[in-house]
C-alpha atoms as a PDB file:
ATOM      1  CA  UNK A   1       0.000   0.000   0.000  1.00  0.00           C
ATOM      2  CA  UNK A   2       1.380   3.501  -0.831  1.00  0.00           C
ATOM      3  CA  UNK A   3       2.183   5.415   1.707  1.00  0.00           C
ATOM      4  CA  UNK A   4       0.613   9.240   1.437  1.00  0.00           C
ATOM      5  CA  UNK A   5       2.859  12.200   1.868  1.00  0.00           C
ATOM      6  CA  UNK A   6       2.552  13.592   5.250  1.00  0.00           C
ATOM      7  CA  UNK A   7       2.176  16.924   3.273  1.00  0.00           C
ATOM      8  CA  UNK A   8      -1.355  15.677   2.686  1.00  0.00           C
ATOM      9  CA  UNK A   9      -2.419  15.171   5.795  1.00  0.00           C
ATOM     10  CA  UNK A  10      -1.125  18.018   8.060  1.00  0.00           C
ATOM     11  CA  UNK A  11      -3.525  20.865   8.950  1.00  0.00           C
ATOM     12  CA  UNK A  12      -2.375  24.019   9.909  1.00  0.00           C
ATOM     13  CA  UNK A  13      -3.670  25.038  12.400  1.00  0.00           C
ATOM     14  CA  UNK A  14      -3.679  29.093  11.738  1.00  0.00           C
ATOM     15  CA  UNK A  15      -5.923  28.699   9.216  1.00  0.00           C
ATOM     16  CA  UNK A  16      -8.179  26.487  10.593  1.00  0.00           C
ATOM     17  CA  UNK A  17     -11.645  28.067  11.144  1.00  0.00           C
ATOM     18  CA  UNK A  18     -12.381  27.648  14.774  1.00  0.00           C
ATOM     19  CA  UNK A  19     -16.072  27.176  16.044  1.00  0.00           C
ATOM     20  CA  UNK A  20     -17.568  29.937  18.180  1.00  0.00           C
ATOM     21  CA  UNK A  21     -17.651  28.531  21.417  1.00  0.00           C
ATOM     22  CA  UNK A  22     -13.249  28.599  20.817  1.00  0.00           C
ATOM     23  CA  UNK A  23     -13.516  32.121  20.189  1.00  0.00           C
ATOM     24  CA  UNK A  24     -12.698  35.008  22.336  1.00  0.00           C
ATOM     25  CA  UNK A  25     -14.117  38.583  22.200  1.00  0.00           C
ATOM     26  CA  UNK A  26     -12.137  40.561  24.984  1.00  0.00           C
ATOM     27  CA  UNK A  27     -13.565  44.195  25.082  1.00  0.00           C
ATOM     28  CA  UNK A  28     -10.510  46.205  27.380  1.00  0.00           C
ATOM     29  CA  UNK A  29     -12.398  49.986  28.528  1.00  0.00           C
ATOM     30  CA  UNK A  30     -13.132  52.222  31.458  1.00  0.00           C
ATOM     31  CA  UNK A  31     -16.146  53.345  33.542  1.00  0.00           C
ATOM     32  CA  UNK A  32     -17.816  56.480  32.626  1.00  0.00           C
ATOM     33  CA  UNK A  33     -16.339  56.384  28.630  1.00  0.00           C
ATOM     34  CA  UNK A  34     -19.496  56.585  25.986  1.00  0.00           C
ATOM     35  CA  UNK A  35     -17.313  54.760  23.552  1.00  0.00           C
ATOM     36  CA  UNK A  36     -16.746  52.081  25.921  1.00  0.00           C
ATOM     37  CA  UNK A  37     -20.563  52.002  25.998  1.00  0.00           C
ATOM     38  CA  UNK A  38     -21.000  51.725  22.888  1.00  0.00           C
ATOM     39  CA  UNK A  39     -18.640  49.354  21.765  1.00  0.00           C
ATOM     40  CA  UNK A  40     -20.503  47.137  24.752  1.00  0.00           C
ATOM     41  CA  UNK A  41     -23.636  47.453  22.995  1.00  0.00           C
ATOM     42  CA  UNK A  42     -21.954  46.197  19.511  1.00  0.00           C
ATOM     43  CA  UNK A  43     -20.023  43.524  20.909  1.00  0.00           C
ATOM     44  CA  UNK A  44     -22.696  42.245  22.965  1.00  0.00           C
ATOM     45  CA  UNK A  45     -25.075  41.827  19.797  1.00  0.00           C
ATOM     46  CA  UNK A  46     -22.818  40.293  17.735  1.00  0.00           C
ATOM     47  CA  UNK A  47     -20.895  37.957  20.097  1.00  0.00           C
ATOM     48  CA  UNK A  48     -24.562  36.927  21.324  1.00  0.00           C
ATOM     49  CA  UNK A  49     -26.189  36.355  17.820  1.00  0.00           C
ATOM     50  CA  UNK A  50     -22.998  34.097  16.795  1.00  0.00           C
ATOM     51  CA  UNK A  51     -22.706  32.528  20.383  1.00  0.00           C
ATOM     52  CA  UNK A  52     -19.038  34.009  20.613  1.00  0.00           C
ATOM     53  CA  UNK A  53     -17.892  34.129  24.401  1.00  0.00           C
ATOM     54  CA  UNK A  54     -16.562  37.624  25.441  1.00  0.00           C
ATOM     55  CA  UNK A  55     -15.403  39.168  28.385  1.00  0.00           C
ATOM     56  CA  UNK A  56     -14.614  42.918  29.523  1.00  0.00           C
ATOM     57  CA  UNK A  57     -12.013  44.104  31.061  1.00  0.00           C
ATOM     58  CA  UNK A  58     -11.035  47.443  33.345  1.00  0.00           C
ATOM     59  CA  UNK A  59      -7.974  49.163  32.413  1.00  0.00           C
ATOM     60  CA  UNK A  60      -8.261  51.352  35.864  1.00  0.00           C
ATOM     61  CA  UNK A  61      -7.734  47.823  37.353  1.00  0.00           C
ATOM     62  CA  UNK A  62      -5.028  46.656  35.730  1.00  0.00           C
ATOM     63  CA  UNK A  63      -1.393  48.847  35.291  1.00  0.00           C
ATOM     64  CA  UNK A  64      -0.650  46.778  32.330  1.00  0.00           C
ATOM     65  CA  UNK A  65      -3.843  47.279  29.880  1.00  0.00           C
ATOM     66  CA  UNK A  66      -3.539  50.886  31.219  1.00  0.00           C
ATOM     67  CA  UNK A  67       0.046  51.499  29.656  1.00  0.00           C
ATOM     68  CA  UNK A  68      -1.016  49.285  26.911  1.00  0.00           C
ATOM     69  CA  UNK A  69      -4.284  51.145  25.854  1.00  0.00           C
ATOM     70  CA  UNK A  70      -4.878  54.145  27.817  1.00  0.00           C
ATOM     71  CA  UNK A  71      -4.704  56.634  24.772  1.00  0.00           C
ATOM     72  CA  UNK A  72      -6.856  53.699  22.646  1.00  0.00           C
ATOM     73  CA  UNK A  73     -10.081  52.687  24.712  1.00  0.00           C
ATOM     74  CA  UNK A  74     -11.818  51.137  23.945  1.00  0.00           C
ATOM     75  CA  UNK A  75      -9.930  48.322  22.581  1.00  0.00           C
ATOM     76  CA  UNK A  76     -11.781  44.584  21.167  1.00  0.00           C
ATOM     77  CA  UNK A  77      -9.458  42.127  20.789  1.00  0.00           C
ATOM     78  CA  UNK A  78     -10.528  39.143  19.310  1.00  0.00           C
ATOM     79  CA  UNK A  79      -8.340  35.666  20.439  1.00  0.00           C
ATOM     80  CA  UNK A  80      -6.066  37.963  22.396  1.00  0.00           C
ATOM     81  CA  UNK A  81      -5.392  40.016  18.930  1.00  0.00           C
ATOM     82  CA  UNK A  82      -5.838  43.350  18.896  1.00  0.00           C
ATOM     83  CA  UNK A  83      -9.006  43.642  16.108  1.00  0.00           C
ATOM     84  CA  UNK A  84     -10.040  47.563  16.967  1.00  0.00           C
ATOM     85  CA  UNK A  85      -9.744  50.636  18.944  1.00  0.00           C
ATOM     86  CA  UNK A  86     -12.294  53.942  19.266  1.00  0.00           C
ATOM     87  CA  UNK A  87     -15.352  52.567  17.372  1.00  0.00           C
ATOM     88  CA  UNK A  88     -16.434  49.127  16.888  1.00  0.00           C
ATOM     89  CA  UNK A  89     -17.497  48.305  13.313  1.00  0.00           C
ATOM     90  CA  UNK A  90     -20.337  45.455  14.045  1.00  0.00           C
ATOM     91  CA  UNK A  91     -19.642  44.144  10.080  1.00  0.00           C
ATOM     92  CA  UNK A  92     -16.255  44.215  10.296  1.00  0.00           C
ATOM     93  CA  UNK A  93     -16.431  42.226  13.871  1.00  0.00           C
ATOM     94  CA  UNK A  94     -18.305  39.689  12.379  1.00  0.00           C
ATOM     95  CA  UNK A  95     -16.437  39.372   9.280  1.00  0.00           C
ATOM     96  CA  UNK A  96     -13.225  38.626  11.745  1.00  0.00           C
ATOM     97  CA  UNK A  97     -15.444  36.264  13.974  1.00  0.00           C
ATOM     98  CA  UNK A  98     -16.519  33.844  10.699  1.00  0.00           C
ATOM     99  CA  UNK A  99     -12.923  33.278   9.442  1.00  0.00           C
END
């Protein structure tokens, strides 16, 4: 029997598409910021209709978002990449979210 090339058979693994539940929506902001709320809003509709998990996150809580993304809030990342800062584009977050 021949033996196939393992060239055939790999996956790699940065292009695989990952289901939704593997994703990770991280939205990094501040009390009190009207972007911050309404990047909430955005990322809470889309992460909910595609059953994305996502989390927020306080940069007056933590020194090192703050000197990461003070001058950028808010910030989504999306698998611990940054995706945006300022305003959240709800097409563009689901466009990154399906691939």
């Amino acid at each position: 029997m021949a033996r196939m090339s393992p060239i055939f058979r790999r996956t790699d693994r940065r292009t695989e598409k990952k289901a939704p539940h593997e994703r990770l929506v991280t939205l990094i902001g501040k009390p009190d910021c009207h972007l911050c709320e309404d990047a909430q809003v955005v990322v809470g509709k889309v992460c909910g209709e595609l059953g994305v998990p996502w989390e927020e996150k306080d940069i007056t809580r933590d020194e090192e978002l703050y000197r990461a993304y003070w001058e950028q809030i808010p910030v989504v990342l999306v698998d611990g990449a940054q995706h945006t800062f300022w305003r959240v584009d709800e097409g563009r977050l689901r466009k990154a979210l399906a691939e």
